[in-house]
N, C-alpha and C. Protein backbone atom coordinates (compact mmCIF):
# COMPACT_ATOMS: atom_id res chain seq x y z
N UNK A 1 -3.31 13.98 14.73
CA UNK A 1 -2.55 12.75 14.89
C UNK A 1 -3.36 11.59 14.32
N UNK A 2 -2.02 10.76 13.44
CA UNK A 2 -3.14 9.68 13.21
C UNK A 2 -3.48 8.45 14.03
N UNK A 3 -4.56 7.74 14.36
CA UNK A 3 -5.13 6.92 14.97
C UNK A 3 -5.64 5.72 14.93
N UNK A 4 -4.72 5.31 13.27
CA UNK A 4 -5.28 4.43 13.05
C UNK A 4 -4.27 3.09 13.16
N UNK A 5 -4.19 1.73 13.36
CA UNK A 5 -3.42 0.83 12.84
C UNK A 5 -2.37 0.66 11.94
N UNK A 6 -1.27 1.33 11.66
CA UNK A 6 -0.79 1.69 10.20
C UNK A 6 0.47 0.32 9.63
N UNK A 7 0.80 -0.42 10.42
CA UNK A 7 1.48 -1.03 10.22
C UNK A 7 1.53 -2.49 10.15
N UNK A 8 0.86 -3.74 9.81
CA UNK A 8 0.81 -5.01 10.23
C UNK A 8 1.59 -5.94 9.50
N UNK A 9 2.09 -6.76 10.44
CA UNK A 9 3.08 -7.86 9.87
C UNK A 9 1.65 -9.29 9.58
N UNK A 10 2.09 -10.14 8.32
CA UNK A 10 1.27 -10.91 7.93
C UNK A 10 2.34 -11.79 7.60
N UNK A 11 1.95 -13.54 7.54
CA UNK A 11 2.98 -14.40 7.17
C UNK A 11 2.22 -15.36 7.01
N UNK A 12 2.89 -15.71 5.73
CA UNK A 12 2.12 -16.71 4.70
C UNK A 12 0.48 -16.89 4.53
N UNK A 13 0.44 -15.44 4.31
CA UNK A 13 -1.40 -15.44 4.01
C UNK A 13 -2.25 -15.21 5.18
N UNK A 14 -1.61 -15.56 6.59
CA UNK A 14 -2.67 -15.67 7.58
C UNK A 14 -2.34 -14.09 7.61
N UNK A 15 -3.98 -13.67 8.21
CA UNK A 15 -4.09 -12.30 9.07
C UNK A 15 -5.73 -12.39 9.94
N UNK A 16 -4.86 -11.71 10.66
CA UNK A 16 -5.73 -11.48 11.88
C UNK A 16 -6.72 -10.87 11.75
N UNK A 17 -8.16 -10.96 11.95
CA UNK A 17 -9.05 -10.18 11.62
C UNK A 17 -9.72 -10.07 13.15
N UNK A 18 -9.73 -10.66 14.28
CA UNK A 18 -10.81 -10.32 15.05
C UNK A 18 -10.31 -9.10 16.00
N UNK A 19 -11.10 -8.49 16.81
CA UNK A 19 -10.73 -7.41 17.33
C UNK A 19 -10.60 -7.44 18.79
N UNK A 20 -9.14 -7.16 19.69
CA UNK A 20 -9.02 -7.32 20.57
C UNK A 20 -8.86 -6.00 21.75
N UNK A 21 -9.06 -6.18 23.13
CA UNK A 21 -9.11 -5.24 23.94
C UNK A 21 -8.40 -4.42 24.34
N UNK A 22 -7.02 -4.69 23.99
CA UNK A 22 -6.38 -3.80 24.54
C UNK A 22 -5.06 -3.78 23.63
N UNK A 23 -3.96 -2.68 23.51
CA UNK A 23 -2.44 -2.52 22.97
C UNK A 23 -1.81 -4.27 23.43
N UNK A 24 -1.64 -4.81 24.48
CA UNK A 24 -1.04 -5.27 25.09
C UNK A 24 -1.71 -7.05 24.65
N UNK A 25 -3.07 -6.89 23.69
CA UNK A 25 -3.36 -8.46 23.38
C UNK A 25 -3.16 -8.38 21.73
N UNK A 26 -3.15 -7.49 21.26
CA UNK A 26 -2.61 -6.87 19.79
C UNK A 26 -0.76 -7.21 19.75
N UNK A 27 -0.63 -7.13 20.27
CA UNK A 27 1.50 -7.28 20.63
C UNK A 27 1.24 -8.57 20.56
N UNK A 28 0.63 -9.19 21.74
CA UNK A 28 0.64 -10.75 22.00
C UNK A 28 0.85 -11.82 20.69
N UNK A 29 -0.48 -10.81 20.33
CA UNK A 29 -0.62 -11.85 18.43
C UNK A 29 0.37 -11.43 18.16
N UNK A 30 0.70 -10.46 17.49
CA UNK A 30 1.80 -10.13 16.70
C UNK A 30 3.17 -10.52 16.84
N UNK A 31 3.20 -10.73 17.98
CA UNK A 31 4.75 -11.50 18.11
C UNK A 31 4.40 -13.12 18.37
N UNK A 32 3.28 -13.32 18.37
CA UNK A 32 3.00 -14.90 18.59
C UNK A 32 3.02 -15.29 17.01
N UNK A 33 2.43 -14.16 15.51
CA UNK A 33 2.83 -14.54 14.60
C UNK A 33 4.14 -14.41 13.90
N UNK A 34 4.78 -13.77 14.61
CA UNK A 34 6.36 -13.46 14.23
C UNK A 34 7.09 -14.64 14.35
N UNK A 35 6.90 -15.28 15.59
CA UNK A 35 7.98 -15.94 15.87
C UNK A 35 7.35 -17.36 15.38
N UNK A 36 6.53 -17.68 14.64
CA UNK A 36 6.01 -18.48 14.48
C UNK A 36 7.00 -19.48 13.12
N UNK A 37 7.36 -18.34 12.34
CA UNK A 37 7.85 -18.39 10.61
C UNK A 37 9.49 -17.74 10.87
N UNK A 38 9.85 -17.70 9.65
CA UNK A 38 11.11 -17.31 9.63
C UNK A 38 11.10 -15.76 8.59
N UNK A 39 9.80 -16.08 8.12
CA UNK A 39 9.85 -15.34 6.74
C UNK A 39 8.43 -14.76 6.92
N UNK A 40 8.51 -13.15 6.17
CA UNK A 40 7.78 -12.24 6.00
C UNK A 40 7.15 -11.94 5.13
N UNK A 41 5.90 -11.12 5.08
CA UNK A 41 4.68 -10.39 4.25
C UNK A 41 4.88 -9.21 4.87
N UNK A 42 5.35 -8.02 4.33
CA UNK A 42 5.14 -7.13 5.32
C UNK A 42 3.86 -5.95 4.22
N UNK A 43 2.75 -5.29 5.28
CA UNK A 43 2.13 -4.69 4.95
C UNK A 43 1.93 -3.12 5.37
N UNK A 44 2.57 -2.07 4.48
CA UNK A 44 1.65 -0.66 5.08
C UNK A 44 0.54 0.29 4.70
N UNK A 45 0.12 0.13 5.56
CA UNK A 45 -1.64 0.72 5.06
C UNK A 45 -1.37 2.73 4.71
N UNK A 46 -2.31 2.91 3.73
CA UNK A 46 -1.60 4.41 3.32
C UNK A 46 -3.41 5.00 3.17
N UNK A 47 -4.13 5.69 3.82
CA UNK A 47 -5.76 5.77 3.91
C UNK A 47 -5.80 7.04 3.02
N UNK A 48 -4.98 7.19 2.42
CA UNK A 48 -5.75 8.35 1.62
C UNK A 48 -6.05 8.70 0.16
N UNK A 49 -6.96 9.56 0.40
CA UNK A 49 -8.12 9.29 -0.98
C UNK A 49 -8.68 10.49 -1.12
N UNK A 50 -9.00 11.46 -2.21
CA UNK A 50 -9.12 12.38 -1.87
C UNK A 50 -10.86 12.70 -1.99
N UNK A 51 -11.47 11.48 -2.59
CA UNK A 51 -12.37 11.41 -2.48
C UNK A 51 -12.92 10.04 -2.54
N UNK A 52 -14.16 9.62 -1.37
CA UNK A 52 -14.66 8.57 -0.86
C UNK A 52 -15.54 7.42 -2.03
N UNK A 53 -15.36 6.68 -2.28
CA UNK A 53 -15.94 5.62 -3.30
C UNK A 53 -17.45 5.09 -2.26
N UNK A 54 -18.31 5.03 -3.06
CA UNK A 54 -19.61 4.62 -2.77
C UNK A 54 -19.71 3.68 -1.99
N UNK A 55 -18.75 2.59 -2.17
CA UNK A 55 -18.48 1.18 -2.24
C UNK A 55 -17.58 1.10 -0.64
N UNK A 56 -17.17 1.66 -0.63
CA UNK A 56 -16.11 1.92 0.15
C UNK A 56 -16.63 2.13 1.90
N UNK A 57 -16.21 1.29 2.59
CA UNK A 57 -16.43 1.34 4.05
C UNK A 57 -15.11 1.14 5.13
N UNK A 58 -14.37 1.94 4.41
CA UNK A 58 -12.82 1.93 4.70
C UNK A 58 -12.61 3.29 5.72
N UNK A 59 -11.80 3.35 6.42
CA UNK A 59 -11.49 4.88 7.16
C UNK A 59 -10.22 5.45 5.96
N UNK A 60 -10.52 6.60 5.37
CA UNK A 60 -9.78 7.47 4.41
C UNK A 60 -9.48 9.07 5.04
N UNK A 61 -8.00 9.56 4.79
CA UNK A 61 -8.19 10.74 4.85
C UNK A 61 -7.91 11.36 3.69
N UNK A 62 -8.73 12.83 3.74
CA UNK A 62 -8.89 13.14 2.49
C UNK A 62 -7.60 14.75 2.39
N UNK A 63 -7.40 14.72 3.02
CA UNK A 63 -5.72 15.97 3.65
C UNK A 63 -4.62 14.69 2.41
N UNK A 64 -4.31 15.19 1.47
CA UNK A 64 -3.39 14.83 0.38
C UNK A 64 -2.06 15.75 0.60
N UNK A 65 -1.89 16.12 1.72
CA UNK A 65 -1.04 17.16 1.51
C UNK A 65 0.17 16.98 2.37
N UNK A 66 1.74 17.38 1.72
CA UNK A 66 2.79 16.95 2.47
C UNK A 66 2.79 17.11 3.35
N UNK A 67 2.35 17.84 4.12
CA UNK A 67 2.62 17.96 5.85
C UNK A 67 2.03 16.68 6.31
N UNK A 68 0.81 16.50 5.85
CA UNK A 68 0.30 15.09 6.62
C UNK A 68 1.08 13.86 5.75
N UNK A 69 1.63 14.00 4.68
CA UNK A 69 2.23 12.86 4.24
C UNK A 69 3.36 12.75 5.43
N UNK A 70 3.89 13.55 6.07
CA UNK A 70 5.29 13.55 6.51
C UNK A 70 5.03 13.19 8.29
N UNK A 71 4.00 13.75 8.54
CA UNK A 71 3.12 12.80 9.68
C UNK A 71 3.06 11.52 9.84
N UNK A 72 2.60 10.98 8.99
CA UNK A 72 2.06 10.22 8.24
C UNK A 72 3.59 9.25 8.63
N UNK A 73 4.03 9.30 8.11
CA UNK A 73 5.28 8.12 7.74
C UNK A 73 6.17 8.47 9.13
N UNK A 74 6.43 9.86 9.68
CA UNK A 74 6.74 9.49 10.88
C UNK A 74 6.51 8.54 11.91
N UNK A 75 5.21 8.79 11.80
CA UNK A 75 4.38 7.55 12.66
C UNK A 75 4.83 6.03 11.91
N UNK A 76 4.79 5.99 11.07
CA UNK A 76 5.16 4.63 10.23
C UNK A 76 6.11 3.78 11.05
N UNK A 77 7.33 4.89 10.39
CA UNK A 77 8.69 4.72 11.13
C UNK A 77 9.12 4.22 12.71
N UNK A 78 8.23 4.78 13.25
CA UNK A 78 7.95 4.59 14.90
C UNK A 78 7.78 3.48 15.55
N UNK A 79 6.61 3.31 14.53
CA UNK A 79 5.90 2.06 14.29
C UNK A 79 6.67 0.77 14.36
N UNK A 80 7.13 1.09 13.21
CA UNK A 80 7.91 -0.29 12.32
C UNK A 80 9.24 -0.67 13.38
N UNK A 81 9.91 0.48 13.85
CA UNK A 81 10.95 0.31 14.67
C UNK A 81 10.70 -0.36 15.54
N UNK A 82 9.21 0.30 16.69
CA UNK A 82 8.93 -0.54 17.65
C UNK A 82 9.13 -2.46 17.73
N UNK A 83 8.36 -2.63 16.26
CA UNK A 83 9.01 -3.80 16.27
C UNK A 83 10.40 -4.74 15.83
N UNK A 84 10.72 -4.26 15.29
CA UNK A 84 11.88 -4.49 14.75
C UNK A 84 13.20 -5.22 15.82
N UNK A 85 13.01 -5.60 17.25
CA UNK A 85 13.42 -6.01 17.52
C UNK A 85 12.91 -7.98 17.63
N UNK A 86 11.52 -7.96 17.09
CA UNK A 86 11.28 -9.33 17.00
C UNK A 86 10.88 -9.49 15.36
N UNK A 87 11.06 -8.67 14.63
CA UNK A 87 11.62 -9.03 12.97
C UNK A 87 12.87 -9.03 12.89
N UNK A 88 14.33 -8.97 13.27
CA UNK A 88 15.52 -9.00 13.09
C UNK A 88 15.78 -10.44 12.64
N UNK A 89 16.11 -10.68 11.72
CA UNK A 89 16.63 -12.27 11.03
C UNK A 89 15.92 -12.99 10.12
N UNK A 90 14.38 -11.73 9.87
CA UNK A 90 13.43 -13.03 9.29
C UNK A 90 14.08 -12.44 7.61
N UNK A 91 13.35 -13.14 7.12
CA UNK A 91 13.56 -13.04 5.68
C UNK A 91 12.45 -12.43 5.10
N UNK A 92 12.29 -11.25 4.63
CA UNK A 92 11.27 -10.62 3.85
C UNK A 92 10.54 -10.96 2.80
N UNK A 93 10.05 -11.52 2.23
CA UNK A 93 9.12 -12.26 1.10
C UNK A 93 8.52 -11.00 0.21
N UNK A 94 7.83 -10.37 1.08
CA UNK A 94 6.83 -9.37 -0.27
C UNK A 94 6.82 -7.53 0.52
N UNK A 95 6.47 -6.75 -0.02
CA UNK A 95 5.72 -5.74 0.73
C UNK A 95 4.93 -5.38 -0.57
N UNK A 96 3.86 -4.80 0.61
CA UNK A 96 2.93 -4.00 0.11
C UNK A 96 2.50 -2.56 0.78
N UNK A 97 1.95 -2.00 -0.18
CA UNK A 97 1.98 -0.41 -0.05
C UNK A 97 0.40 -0.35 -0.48
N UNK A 98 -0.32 -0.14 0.65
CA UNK A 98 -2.00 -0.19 0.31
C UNK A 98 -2.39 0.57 0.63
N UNK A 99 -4.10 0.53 0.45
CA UNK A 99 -4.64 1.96 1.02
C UNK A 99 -6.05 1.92 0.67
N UNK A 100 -7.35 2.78 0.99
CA UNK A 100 -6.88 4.37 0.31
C UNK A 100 -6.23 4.15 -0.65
N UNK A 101 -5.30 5.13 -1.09
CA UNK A 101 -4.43 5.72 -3.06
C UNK A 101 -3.01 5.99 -1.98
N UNK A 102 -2.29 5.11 -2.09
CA UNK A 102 -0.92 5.70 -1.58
C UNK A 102 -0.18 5.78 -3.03
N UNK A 103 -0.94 6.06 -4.21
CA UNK A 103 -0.19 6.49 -5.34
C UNK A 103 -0.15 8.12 -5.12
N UNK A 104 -0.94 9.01 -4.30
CA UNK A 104 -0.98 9.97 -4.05
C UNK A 104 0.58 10.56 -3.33
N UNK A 105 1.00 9.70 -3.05
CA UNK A 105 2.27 10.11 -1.78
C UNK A 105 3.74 9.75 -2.91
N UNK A 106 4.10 10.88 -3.06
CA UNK A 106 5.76 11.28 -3.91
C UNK A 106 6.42 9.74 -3.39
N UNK A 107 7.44 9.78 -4.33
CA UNK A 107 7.95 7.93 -3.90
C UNK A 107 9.34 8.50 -3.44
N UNK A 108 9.47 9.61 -2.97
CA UNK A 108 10.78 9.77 -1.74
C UNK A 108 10.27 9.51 -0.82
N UNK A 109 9.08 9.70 -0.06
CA UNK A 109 8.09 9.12 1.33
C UNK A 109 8.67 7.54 1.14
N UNK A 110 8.10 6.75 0.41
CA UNK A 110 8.21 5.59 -0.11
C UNK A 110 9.78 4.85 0.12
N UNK A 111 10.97 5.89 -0.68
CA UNK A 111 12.13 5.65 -0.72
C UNK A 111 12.60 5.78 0.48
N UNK A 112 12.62 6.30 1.89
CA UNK A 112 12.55 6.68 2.80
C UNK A 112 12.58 5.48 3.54
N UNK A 113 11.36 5.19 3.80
CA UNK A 113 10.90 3.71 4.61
C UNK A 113 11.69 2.95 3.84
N UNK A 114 11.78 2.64 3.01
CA UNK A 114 12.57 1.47 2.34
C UNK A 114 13.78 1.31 2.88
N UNK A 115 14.48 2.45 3.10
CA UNK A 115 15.43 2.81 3.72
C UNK A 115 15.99 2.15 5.03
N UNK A 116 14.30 2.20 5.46
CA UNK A 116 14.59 2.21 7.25
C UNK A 116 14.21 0.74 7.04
N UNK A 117 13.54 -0.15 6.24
CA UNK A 117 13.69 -1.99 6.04
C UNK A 117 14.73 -2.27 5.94
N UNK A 118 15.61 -1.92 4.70
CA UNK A 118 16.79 -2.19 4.62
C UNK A 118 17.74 -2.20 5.74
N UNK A 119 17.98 -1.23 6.86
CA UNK A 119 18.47 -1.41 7.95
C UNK A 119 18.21 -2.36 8.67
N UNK A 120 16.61 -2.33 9.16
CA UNK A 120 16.69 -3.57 9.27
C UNK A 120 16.52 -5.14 9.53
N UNK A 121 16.67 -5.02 8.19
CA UNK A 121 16.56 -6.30 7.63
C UNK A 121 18.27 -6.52 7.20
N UNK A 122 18.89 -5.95 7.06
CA UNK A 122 20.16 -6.01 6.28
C UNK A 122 19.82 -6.67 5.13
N UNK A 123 19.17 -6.17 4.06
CA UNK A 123 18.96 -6.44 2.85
C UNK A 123 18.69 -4.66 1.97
N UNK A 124 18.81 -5.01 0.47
CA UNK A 124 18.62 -4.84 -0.16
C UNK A 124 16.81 -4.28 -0.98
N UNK A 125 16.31 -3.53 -1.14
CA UNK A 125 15.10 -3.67 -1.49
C UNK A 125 14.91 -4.24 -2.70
N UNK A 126 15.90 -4.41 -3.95
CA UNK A 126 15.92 -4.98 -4.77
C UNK A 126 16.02 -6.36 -4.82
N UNK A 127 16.53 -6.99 -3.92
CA UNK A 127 16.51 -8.22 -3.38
C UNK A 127 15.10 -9.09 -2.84
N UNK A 128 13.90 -8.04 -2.84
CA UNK A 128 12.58 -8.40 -2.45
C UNK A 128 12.25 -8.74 -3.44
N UNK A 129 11.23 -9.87 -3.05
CA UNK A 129 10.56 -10.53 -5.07
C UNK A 129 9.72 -9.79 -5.56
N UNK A 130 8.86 -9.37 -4.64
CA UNK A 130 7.40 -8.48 -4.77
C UNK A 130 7.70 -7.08 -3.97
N UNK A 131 7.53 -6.24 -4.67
CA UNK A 131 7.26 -4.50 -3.99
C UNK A 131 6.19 -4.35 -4.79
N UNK A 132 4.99 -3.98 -4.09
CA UNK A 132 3.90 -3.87 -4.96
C UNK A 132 3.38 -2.24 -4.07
N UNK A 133 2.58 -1.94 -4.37
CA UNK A 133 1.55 -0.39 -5.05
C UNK A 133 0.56 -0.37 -4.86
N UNK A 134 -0.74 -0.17 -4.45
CA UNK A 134 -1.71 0.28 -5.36
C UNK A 134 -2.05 1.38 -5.48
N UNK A 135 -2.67 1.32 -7.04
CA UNK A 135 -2.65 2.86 -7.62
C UNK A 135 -4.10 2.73 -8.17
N UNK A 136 -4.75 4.30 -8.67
CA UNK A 136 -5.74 4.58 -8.85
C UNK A 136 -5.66 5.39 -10.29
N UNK A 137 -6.17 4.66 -11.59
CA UNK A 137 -5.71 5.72 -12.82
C UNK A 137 -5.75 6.90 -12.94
N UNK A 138 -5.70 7.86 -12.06
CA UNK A 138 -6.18 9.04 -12.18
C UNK A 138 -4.63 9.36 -11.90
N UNK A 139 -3.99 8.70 -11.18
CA UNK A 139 -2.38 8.89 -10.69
C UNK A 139 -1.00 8.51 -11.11
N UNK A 140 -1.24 7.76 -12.03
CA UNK A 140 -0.67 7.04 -13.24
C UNK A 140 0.34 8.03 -14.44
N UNK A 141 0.66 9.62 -13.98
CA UNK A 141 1.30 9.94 -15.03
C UNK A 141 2.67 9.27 -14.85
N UNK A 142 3.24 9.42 -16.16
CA UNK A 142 4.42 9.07 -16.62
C UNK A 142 5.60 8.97 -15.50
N UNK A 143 5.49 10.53 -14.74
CA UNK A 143 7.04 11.13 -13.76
C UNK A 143 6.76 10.05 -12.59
N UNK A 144 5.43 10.20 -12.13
CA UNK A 144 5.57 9.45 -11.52
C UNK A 144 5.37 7.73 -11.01
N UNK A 145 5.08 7.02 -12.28
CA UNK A 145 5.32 5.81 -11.82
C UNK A 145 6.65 5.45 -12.83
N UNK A 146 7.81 6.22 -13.15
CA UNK A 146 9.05 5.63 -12.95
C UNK A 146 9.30 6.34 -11.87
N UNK A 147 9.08 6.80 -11.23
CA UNK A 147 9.97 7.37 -9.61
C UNK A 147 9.69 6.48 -8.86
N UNK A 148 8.52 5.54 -9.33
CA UNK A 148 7.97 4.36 -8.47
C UNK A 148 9.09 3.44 -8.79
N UNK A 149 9.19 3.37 -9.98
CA UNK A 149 9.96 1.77 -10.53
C UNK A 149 11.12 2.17 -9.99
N UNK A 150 12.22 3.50 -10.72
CA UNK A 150 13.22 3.96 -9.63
C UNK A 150 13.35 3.41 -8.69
N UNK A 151 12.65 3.77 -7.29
CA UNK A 151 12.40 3.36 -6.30
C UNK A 151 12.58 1.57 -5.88
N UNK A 152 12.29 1.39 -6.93
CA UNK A 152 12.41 -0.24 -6.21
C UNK A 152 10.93 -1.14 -6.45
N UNK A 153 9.86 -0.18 -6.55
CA UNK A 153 8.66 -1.10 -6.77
C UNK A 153 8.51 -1.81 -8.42
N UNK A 154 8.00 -2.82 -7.83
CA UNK A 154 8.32 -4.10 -9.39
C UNK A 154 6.82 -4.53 -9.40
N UNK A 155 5.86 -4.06 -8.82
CA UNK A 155 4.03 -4.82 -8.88
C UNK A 155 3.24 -3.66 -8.63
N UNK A 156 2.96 -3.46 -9.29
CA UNK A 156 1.33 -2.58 -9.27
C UNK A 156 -0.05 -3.18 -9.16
N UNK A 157 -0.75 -2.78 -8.54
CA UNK A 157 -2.35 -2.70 -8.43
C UNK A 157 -3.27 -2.31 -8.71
N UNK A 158 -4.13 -1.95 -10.02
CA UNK A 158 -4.46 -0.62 -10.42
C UNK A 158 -6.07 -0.82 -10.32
N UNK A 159 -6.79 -0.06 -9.11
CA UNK A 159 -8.17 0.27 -8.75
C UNK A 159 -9.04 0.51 -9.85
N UNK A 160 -8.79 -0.08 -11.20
CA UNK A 160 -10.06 0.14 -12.17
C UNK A 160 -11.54 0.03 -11.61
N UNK A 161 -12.50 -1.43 -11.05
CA UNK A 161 -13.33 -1.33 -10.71
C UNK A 161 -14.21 -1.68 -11.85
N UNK A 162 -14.41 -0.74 -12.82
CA UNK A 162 -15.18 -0.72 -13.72
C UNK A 162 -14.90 -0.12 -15.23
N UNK A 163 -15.08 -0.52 -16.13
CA UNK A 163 -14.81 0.16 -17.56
C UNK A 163 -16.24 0.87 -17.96
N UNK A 164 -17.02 1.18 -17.38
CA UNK A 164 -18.67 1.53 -17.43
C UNK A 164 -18.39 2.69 -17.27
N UNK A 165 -18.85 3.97 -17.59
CA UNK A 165 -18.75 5.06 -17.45
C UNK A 165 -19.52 5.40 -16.24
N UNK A 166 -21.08 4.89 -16.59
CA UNK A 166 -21.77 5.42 -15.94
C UNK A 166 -21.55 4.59 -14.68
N UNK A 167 -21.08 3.37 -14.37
CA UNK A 167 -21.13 2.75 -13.35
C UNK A 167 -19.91 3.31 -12.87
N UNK A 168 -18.95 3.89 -13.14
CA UNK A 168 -17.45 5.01 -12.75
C UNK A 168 -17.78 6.13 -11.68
N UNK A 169 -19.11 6.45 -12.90
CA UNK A 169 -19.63 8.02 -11.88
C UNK A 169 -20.71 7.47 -10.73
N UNK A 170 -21.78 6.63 -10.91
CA UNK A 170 -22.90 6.25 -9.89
C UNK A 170 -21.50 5.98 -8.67
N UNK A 171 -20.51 4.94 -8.86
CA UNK A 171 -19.81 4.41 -7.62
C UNK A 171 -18.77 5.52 -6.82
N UNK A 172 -18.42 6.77 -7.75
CA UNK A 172 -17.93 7.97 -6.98
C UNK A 172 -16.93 7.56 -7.56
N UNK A 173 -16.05 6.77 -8.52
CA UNK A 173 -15.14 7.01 -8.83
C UNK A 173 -14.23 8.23 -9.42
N UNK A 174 -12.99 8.73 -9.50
CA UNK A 174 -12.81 9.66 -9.71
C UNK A 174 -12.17 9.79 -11.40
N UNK A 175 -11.70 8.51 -11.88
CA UNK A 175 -11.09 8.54 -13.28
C UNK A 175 -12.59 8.73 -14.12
N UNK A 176 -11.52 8.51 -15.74
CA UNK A 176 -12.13 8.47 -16.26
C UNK A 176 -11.91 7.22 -17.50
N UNK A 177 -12.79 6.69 -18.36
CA UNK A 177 -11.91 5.62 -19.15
C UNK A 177 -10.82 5.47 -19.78
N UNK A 178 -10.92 6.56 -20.31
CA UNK A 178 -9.15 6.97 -20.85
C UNK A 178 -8.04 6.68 -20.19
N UNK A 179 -8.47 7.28 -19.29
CA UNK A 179 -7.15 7.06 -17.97
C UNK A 179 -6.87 6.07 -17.81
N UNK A 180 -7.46 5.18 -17.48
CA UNK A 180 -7.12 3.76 -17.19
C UNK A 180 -6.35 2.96 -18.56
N UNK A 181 -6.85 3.17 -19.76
CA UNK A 181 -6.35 2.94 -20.86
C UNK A 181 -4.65 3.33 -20.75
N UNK A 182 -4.57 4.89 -20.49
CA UNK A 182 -3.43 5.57 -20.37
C UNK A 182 -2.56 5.17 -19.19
N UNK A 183 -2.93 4.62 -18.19
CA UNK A 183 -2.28 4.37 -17.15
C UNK A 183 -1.99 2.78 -17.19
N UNK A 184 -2.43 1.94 -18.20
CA UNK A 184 -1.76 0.82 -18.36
C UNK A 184 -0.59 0.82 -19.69
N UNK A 185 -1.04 1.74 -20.51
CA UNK A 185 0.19 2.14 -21.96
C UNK A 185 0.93 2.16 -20.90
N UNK A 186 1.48 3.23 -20.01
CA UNK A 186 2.57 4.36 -19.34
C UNK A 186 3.48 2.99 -18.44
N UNK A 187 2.78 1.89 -17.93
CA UNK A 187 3.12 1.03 -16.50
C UNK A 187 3.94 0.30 -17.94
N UNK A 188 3.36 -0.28 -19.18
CA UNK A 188 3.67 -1.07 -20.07
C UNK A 188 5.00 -0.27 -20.76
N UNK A 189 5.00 0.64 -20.54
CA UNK A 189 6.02 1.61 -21.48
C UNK A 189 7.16 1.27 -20.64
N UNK A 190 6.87 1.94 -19.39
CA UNK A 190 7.79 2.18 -18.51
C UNK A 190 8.81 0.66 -17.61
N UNK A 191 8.15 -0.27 -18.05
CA UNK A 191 8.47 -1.67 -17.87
C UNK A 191 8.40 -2.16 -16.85
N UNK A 192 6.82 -2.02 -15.78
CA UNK A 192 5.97 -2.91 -15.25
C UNK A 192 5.73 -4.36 -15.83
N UNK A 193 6.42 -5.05 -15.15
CA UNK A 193 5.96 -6.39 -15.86
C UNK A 193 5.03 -7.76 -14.63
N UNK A 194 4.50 -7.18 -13.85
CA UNK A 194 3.71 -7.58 -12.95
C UNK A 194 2.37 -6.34 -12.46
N UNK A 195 1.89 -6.63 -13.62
CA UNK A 195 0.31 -5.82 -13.46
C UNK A 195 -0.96 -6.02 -13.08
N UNK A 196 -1.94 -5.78 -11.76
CA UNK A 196 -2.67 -6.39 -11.97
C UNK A 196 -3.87 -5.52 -11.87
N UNK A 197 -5.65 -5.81 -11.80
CA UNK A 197 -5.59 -4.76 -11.81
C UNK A 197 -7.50 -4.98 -11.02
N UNK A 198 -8.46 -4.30 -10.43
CA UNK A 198 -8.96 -4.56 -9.44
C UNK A 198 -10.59 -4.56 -10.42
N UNK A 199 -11.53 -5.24 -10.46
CA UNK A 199 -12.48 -4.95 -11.15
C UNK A 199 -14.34 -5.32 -9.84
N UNK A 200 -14.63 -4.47 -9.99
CA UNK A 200 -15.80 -4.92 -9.14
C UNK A 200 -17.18 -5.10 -9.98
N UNK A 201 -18.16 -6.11 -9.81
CA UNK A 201 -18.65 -6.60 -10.44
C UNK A 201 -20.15 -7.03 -9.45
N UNK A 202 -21.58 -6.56 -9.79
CA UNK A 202 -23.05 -6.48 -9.22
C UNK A 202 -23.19 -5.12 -8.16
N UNK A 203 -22.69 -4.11 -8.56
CA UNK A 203 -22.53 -3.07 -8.24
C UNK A 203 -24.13 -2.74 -8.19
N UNK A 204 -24.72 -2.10 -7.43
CA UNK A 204 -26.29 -1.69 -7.50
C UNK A 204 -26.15 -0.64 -8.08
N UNK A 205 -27.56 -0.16 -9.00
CA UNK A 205 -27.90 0.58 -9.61
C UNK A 205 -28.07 0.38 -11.36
């Protein structure tokens, strides 16, 4: 079972970072930032990776595999419902799909939840300005980032980090330069027109 946080509502940039004692002071905020706005950021966290980046002090699981994808978003769903009686009316602004590589997870998982916003929200997912991604070039073939665009996502994120080879392999990355090359042709082909893309920079070693 998973155990982690998977779901947080954010509005207009603020988020919560300090850490509180109990289920019951976690709600408090969360509906103290709900009702605050009219309008939404919504965020879902996706931890998996199939292998750990140097850099990285994130909780990841490394189980890539549908059964836990389908876990995985059950819990989502659960989640998201729970609240959904103090999001009813707001207006959705952005989502995001983070992680970990939730480019790893088929975009029917994806299409799915979208599903269950659209209810409700009584909207449209195409009607959102921003559906964004992030992806890792190693995940970037062709089938599947139009099953992405399909889907409804219009923004990508793409975990480059580095164009250094050797600074690719010292940080545990898993691409390779090409890829990244290839995985911005494919987003450009396929008609991504909101690309952005992640670069890290005084990396030791």
């Amino acid at each position: 079972m998973c155990r982690a946080i998977i779901f947080m509502i954010i509005h207009l940039g603020k988020v919560y970072r300090r850490f509180y004692k109990s289920s019951s002071d976690i709600l408090n905020i969360i509906k103290d930032s709900i009702l605050q706005k009219d309008e939404l950021n919504l965020y879902f966290h996706f931890p998996f990776c199939k292998n750990k980046c140097a850099f990285c002090n994130l909780f990841t699981i490394s189980d890539v595999s549908d059964s836990r994808f389908k876990e995985y978003f059950s819990i989502i769903k659960k989640e998201f419902l729970f609240y959904e009686q103090y999001i009813a009316n707001k207006r959705v602004n952005t989502i995001y799909l983070g992680g970990g590589t939730p480019s790893w997870i088929p975009a029917e998982y994806f299409i799915d939840l979208f599903q269950v916003i659209e209810s409700a929200f009584d909207i449209e997912i195409s009607s959102v300005e921003e559906v964004s991604i992030e992806l890792s070039p190693e995940t970037t073939e062709v089938v599947r980032l139009q099953s992405y665009y399909d889907a409804g996502i219009n923004r990508v994120n793409i975990g480059i980090q580095s164009v250094d080879g050797d600074e690719l392999s010292c940080s545990g990355r898993s691409h390779k330069n090409y890829e990244t090359h290839t995985a911005l042709k494919n987003l450009m082909d396929i008609g991504f027109k909101n690309v952005c893309i992640d670069l890290i920079y005084g990396l030791e070693g």
